[in-house]
C-alpha atoms as a PDB file:
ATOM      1  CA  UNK A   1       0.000   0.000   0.000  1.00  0.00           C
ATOM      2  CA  UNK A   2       3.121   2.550   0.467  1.00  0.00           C
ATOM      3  CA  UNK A   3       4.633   1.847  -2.678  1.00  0.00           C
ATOM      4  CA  UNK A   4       1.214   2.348  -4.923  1.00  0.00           C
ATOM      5  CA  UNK A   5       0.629   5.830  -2.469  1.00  0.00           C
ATOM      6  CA  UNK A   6      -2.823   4.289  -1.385  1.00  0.00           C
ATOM      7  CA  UNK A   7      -2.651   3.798   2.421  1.00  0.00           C
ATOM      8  CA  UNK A   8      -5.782   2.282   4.083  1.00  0.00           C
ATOM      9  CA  UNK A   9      -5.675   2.355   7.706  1.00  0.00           C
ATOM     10  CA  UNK A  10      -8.646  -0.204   8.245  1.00  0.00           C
ATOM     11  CA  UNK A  11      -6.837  -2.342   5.121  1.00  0.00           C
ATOM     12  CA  UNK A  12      -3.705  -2.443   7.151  1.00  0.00           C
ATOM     13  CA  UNK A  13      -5.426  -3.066  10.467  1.00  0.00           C
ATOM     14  CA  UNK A  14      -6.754  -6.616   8.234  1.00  0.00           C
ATOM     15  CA  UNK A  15      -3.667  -7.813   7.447  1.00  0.00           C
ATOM     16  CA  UNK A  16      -2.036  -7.536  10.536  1.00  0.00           C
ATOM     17  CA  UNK A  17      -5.018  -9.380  12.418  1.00  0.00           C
ATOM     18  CA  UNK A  18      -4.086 -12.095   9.905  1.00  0.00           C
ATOM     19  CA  UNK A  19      -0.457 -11.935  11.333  1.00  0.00           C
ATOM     20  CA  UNK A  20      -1.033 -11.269  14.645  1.00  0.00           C
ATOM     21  CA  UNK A  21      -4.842 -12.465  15.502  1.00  0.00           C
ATOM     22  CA  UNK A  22      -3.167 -16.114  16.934  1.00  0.00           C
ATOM     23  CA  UNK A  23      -5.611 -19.639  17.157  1.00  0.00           C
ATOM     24  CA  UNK A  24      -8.762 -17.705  15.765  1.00  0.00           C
ATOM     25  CA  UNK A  25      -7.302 -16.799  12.849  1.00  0.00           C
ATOM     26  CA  UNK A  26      -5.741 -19.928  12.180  1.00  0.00           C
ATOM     27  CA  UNK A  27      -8.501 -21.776  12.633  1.00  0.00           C
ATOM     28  CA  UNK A  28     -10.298 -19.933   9.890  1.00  0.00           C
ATOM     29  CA  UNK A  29      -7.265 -20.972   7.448  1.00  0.00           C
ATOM     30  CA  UNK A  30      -7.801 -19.697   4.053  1.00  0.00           C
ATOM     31  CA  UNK A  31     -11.498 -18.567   4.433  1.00  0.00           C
ATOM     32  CA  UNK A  32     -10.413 -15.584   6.380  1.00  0.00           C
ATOM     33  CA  UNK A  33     -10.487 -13.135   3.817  1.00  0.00           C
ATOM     34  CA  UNK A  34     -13.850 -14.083   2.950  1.00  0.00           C
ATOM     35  CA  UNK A  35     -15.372 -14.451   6.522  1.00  0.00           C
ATOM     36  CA  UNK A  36     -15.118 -12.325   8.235  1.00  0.00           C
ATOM     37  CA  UNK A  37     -13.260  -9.867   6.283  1.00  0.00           C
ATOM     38  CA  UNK A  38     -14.825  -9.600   2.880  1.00  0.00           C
ATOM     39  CA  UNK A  39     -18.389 -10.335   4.546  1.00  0.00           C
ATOM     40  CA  UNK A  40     -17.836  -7.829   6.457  1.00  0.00           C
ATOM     41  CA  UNK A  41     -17.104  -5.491   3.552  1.00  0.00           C
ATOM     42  CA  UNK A  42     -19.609  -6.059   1.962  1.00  0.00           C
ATOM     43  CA  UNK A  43     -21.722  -5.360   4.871  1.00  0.00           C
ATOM     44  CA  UNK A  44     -20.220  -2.368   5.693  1.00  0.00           C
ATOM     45  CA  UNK A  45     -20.347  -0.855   2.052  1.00  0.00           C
ATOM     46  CA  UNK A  46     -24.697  -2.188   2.202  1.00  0.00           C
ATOM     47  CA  UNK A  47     -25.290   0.058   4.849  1.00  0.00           C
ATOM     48  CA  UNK A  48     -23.204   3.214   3.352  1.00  0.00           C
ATOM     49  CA  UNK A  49     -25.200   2.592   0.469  1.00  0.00           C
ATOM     50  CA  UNK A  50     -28.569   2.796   2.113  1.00  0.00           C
ATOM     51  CA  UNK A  51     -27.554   5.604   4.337  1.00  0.00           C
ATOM     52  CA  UNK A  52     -26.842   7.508   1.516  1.00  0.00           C
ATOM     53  CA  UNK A  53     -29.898   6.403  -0.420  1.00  0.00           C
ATOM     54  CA  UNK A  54     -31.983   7.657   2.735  1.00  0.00           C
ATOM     55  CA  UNK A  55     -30.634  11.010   2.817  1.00  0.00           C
ATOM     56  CA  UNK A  56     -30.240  11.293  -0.669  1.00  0.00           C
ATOM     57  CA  UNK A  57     -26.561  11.307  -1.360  1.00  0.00           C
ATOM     58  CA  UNK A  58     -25.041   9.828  -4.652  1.00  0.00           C
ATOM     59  CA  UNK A  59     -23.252   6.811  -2.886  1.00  0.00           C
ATOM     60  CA  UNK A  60     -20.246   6.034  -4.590  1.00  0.00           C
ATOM     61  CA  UNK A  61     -19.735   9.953  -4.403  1.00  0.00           C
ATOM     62  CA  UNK A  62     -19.451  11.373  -7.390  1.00  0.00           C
ATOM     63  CA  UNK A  63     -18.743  15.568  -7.578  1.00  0.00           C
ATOM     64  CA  UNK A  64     -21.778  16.896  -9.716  1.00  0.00           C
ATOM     65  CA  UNK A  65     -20.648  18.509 -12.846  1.00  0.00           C
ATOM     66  CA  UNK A  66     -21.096  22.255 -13.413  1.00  0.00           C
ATOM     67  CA  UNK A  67     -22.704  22.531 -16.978  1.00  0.00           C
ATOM     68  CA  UNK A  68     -23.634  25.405 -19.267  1.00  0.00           C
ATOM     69  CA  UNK A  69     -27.493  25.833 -19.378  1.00  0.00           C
ATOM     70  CA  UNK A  70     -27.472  27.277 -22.775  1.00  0.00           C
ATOM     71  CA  UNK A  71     -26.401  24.126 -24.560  1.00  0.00           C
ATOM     72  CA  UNK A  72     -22.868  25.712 -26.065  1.00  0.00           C
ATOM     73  CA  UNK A  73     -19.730  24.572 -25.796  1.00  0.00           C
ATOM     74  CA  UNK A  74     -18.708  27.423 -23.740  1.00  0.00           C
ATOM     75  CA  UNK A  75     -17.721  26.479 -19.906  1.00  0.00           C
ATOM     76  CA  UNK A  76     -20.394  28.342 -17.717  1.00  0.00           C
ATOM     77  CA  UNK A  77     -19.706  31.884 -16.285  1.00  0.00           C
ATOM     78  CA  UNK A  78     -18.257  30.715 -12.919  1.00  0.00           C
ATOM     79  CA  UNK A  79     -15.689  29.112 -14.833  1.00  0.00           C
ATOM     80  CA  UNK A  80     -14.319  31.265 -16.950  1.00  0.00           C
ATOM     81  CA  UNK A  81     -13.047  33.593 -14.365  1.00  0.00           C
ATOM     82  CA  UNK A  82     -10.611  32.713 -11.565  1.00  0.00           C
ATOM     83  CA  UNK A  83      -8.327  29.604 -11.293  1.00  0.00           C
ATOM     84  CA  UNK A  84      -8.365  26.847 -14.530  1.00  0.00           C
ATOM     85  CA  UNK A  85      -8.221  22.997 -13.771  1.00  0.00           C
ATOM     86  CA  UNK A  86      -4.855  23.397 -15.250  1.00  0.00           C
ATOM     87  CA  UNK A  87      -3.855  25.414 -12.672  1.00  0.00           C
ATOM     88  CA  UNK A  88      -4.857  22.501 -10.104  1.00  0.00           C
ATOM     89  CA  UNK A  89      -3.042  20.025 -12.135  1.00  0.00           C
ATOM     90  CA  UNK A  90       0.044  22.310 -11.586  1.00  0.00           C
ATOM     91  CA  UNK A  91      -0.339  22.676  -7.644  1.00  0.00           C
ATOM     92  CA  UNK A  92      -1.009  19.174  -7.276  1.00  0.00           C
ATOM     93  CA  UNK A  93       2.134  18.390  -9.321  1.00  0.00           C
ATOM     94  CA  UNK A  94       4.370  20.872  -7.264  1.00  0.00           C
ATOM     95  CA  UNK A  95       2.682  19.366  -4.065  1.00  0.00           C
ATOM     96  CA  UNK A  96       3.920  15.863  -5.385  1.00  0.00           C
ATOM     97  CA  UNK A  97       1.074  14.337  -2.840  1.00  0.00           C
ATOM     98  CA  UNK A  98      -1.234  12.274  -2.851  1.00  0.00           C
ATOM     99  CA  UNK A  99      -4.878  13.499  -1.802  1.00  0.00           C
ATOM    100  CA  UNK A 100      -7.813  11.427  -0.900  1.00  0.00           C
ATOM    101  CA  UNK A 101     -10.488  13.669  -2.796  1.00  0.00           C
ATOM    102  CA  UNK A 102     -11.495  13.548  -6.396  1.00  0.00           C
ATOM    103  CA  UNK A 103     -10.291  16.161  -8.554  1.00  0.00           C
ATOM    104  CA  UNK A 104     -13.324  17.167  -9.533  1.00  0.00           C
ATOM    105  CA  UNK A 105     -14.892  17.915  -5.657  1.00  0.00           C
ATOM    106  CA  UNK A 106     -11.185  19.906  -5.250  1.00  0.00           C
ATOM    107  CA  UNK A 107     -12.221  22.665  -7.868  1.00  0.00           C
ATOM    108  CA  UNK A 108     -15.579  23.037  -6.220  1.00  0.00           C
ATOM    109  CA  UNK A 109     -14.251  23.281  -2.716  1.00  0.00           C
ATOM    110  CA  UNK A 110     -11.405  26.046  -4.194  1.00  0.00           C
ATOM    111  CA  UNK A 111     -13.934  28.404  -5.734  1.00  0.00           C
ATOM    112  CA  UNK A 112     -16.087  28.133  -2.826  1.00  0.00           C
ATOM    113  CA  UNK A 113     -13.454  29.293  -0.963  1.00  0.00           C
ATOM    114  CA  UNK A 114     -13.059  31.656  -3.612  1.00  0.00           C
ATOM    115  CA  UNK A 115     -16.512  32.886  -2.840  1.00  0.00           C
ATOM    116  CA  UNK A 116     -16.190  32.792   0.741  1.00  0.00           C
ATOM    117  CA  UNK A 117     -13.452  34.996   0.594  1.00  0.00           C
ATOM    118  CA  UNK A 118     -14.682  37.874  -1.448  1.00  0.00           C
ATOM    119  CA  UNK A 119     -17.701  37.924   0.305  1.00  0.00           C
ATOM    120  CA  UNK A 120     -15.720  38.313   3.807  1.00  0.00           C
ATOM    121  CA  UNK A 121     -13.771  41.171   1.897  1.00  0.00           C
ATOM    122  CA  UNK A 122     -16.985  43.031   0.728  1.00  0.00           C
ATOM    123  CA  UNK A 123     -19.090  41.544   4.082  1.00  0.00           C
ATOM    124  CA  UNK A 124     -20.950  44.829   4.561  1.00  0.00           C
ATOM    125  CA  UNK A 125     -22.509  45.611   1.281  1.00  0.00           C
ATOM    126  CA  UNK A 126     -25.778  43.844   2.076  1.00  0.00           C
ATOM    127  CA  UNK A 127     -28.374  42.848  -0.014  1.00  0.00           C
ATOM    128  CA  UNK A 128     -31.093  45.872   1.364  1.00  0.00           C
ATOM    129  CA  UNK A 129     -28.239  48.655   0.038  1.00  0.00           C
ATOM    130  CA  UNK A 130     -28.454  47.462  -3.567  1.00  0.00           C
ATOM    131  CA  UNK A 131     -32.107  45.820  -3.380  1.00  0.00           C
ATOM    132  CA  UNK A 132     -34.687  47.770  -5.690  1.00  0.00           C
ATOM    133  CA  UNK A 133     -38.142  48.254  -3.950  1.00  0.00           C
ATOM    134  CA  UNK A 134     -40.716  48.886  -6.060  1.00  0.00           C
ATOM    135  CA  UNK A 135     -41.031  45.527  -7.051  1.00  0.00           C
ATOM    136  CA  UNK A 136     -43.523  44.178 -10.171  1.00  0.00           C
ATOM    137  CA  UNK A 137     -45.114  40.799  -8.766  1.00  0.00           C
ATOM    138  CA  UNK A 138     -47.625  38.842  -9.952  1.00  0.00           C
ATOM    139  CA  UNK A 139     -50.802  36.866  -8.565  1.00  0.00           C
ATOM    140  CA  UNK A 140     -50.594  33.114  -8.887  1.00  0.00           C
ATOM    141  CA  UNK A 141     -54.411  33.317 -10.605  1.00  0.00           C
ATOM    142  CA  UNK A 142     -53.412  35.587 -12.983  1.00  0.00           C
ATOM    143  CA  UNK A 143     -53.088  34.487 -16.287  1.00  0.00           C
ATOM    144  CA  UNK A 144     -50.242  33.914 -18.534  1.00  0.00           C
ATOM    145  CA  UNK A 145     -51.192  36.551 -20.678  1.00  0.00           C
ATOM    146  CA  UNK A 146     -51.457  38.917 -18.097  1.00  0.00           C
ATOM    147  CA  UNK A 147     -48.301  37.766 -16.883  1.00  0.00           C
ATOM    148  CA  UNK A 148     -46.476  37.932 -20.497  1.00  0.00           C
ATOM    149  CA  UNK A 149     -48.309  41.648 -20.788  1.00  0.00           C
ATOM    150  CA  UNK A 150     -46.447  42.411 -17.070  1.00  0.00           C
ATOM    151  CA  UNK A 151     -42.989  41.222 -18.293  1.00  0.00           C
ATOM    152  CA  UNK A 152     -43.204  42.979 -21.643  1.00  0.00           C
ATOM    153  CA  UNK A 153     -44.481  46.668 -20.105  1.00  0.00           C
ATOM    154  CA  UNK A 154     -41.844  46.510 -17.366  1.00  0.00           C
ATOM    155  CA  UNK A 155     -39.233  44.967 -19.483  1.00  0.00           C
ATOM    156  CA  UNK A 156     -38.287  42.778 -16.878  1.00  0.00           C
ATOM    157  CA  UNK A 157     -36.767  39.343 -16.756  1.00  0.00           C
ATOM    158  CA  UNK A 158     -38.882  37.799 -13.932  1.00  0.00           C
ATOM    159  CA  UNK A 159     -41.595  37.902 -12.074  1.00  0.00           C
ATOM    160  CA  UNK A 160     -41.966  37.037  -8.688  1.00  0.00           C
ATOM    161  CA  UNK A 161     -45.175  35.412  -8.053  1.00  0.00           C
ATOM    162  CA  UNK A 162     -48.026  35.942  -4.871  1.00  0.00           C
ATOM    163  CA  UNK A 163     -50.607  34.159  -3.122  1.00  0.00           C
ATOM    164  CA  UNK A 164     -53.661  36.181  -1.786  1.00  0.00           C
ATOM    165  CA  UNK A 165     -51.858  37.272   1.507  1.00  0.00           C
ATOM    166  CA  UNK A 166     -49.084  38.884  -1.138  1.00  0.00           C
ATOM    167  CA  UNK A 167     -46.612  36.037   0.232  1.00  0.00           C
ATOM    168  CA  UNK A 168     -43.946  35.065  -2.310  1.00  0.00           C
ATOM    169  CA  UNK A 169     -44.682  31.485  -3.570  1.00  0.00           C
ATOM    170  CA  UNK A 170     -42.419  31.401  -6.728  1.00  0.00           C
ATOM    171  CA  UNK A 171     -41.628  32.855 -10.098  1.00  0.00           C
ATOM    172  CA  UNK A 172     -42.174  33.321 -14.002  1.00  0.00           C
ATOM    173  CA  UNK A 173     -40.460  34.705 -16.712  1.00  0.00           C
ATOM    174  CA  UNK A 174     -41.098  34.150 -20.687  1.00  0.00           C
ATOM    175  CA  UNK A 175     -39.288  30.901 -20.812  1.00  0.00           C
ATOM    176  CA  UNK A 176     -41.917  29.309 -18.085  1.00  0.00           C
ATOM    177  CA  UNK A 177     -44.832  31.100 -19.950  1.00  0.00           C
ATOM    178  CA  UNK A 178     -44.156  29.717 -22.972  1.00  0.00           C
ATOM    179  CA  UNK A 179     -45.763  26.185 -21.859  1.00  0.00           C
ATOM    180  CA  UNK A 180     -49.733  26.186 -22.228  1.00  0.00           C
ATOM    181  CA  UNK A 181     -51.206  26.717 -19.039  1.00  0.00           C
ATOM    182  CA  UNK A 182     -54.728  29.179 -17.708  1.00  0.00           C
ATOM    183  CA  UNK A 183     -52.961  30.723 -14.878  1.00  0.00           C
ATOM    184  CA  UNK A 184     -49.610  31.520 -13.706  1.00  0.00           C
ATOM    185  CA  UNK A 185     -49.392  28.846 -10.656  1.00  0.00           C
ATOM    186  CA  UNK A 186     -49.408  26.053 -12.959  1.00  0.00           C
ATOM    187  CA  UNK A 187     -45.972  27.525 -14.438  1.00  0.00           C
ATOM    188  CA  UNK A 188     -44.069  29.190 -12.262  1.00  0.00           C
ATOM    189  CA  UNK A 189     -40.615  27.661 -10.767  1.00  0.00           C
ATOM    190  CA  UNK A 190     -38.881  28.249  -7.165  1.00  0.00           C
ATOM    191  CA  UNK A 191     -38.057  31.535  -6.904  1.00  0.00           C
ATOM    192  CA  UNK A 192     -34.465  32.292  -5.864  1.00  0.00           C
ATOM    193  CA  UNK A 193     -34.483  34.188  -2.279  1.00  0.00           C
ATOM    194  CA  UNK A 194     -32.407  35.807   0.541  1.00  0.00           C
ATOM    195  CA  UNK A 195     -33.067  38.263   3.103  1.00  0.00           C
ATOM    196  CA  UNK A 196     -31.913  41.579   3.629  1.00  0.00           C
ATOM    197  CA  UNK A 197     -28.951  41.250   5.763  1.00  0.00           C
ATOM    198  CA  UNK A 198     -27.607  39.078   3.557  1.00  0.00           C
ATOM    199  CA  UNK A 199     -24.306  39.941   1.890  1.00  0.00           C
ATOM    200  CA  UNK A 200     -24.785  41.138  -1.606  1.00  0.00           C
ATOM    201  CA  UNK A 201     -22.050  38.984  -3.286  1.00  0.00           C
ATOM    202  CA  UNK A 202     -23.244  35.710  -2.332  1.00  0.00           C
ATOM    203  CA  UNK A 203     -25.837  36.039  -4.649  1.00  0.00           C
ATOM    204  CA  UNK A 204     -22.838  35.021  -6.819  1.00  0.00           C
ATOM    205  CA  UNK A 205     -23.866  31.285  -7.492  1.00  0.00           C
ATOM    206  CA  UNK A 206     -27.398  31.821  -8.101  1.00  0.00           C
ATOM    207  CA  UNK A 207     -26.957  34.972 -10.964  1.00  0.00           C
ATOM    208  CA  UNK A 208     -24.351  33.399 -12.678  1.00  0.00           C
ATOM    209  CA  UNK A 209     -26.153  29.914 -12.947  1.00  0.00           C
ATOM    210  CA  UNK A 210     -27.074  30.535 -16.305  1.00  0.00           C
ATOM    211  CA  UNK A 211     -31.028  30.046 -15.388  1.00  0.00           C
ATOM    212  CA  UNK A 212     -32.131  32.854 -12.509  1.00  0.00           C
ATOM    213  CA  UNK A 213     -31.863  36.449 -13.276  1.00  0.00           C
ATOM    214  CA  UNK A 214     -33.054  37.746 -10.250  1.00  0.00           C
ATOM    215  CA  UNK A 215     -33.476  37.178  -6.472  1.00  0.00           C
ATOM    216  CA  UNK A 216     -36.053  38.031  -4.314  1.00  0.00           C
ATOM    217  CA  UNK A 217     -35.496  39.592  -0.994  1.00  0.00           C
ATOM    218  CA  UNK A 218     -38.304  38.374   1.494  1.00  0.00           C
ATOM    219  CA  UNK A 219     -38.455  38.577   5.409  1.00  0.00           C
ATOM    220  CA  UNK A 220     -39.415  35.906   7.915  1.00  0.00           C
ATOM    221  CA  UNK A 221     -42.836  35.492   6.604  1.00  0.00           C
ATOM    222  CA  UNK A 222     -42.120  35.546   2.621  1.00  0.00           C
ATOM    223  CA  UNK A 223     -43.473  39.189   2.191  1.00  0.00           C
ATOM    224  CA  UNK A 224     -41.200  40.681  -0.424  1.00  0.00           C
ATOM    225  CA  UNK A 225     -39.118  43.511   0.672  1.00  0.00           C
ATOM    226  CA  UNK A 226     -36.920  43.711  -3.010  1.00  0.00           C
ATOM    227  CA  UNK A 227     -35.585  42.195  -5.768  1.00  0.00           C
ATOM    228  CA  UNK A 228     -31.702  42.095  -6.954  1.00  0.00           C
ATOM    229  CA  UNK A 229     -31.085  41.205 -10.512  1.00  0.00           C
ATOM    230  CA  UNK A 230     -27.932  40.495 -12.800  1.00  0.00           C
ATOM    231  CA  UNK A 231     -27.671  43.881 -13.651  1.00  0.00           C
ATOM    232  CA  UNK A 232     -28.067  45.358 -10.097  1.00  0.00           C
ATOM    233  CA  UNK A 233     -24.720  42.953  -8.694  1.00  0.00           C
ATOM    234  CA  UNK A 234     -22.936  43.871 -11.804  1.00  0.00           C
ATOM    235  CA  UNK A 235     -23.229  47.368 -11.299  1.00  0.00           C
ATOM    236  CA  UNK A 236     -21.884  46.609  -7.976  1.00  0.00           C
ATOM    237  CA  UNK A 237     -18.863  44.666  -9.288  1.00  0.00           C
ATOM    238  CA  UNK A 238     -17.873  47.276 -11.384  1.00  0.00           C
ATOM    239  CA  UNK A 239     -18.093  49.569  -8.444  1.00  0.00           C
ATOM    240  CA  UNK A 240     -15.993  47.541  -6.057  1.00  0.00           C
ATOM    241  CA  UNK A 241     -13.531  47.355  -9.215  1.00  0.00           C
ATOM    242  CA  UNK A 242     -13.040  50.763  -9.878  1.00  0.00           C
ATOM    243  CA  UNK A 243     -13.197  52.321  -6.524  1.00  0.00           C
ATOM    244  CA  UNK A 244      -9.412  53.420  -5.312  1.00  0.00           C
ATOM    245  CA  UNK A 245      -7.993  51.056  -2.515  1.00  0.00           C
ATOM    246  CA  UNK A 246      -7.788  53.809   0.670  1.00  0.00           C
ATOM    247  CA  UNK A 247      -4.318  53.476   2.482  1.00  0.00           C
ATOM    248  CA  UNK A 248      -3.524  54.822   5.838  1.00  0.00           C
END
């Protein structure tokens, strides 16, 4: 196991209770690496599986691929900017280790951290400084014409969607209107929220996903306070970016 670089502790711990484990061991003669040891494998790797299935995690893991929503061949927005994955092939070449995580779950956990850290940086621009308030919504009864009409005089992206005590229940834009449907409930998707203490650039991941345009500000009880779009935390970006660093 040290010369292939793939140390198992509980793999080591089985071959020395086949050196060391004395009269019950021997006893067992060459069915001891099936009982107990592969049994109890297999056993072991049963209930990882089902205790994965039950709280619905992918079991083997596998890191969930971060693909463009517009069908190109383009890699989406979040991953054109930053760090490449040849730049993690480099480090991990320079390291000249060997990790136990899959390549593929090391680039998401580096630009999370990559998120993490420019929100700490920029921690008190919060989502109620940049949030517009005169929000557009719509009623879930309405109808998708009504709701197209809405879109179309606003010229605006989405719409976030109400029930009858003007609580936010999700949201439309054209591409969820263009299915047949009377009214705007049978339609509309989850609508992507935060609150307003809630630092502006971790709204990051959901405007960049290539799907939301928007996120709706609610408070405890889902009344809607604002709305944030694209354009809003790119205006902020560009603000952050060209505003002179102040030195003491």
């Amino acid at each position: 196991m040290s010369f292939t670089r793939c140390l198992h502790p509980p793999g080591g711990a089985a071959t020395l209770t086949a050196v060391l484990g004395g009269p019950a061991v021997t006893s067992a003669g060459f069915l001891f690496p099936f009982v107990p040891v592969a049994l109890n494998s297999i056993i072991l790797v049963a209930l990882g599986y089902a205790f994965h299935r039950l709280s619905r995690r992918s079991y083997p893991h596998r890191p969930s691929p971060v693909a463009n929503s517009h069908g190109t061949a383009d890699p989406p927005a979040v991953q054109r900017v930053g760090f490449q994955p040849e730049d993690i092939d480099a480090a991990l070449g320079a390291l000249d280790e060997s990790f136990d995580i899959d390549r593929g779950d090391l680039e998401l956990l580096l630009r999370q951290v990559e998120l993490q850290a420019m929100v700490r940086s920029h921690r008190t621009l919060l989502c109620a400084d940049i949030m517009s308030r005169d929000v557009v919504s719509v009623p879930e009864h309405a109808s998708a014409d009504q709701a197209r009409q809405q879109l179309l005089d606003h010229n605006v992206r989405t719409l976030p969607v109400v029930d009858a005590e003007a609580r936010l229940v999700g949201a439309v834009g054209l591409r969820e209107l263009t299915r047949a449907t009377e009214t705007v409930r049978g339609v509309m998707s989850n609508a992507g929220t935060a609150s307003p203490d809630t630092p502006a650039m971790s709204l990051l991941p959901i405007l960049t996903d290539g799907r939301s345009h928007a996120v709706v500000i609610v408070d405890g009880e889902w009344h809607i306070l604002g709305l944030i779009t694209q354009t809003d935390l790119l205006a902020v970006a560009a603000r952050i970016q060209t505003t002179p660093l102040v030195t003491a």
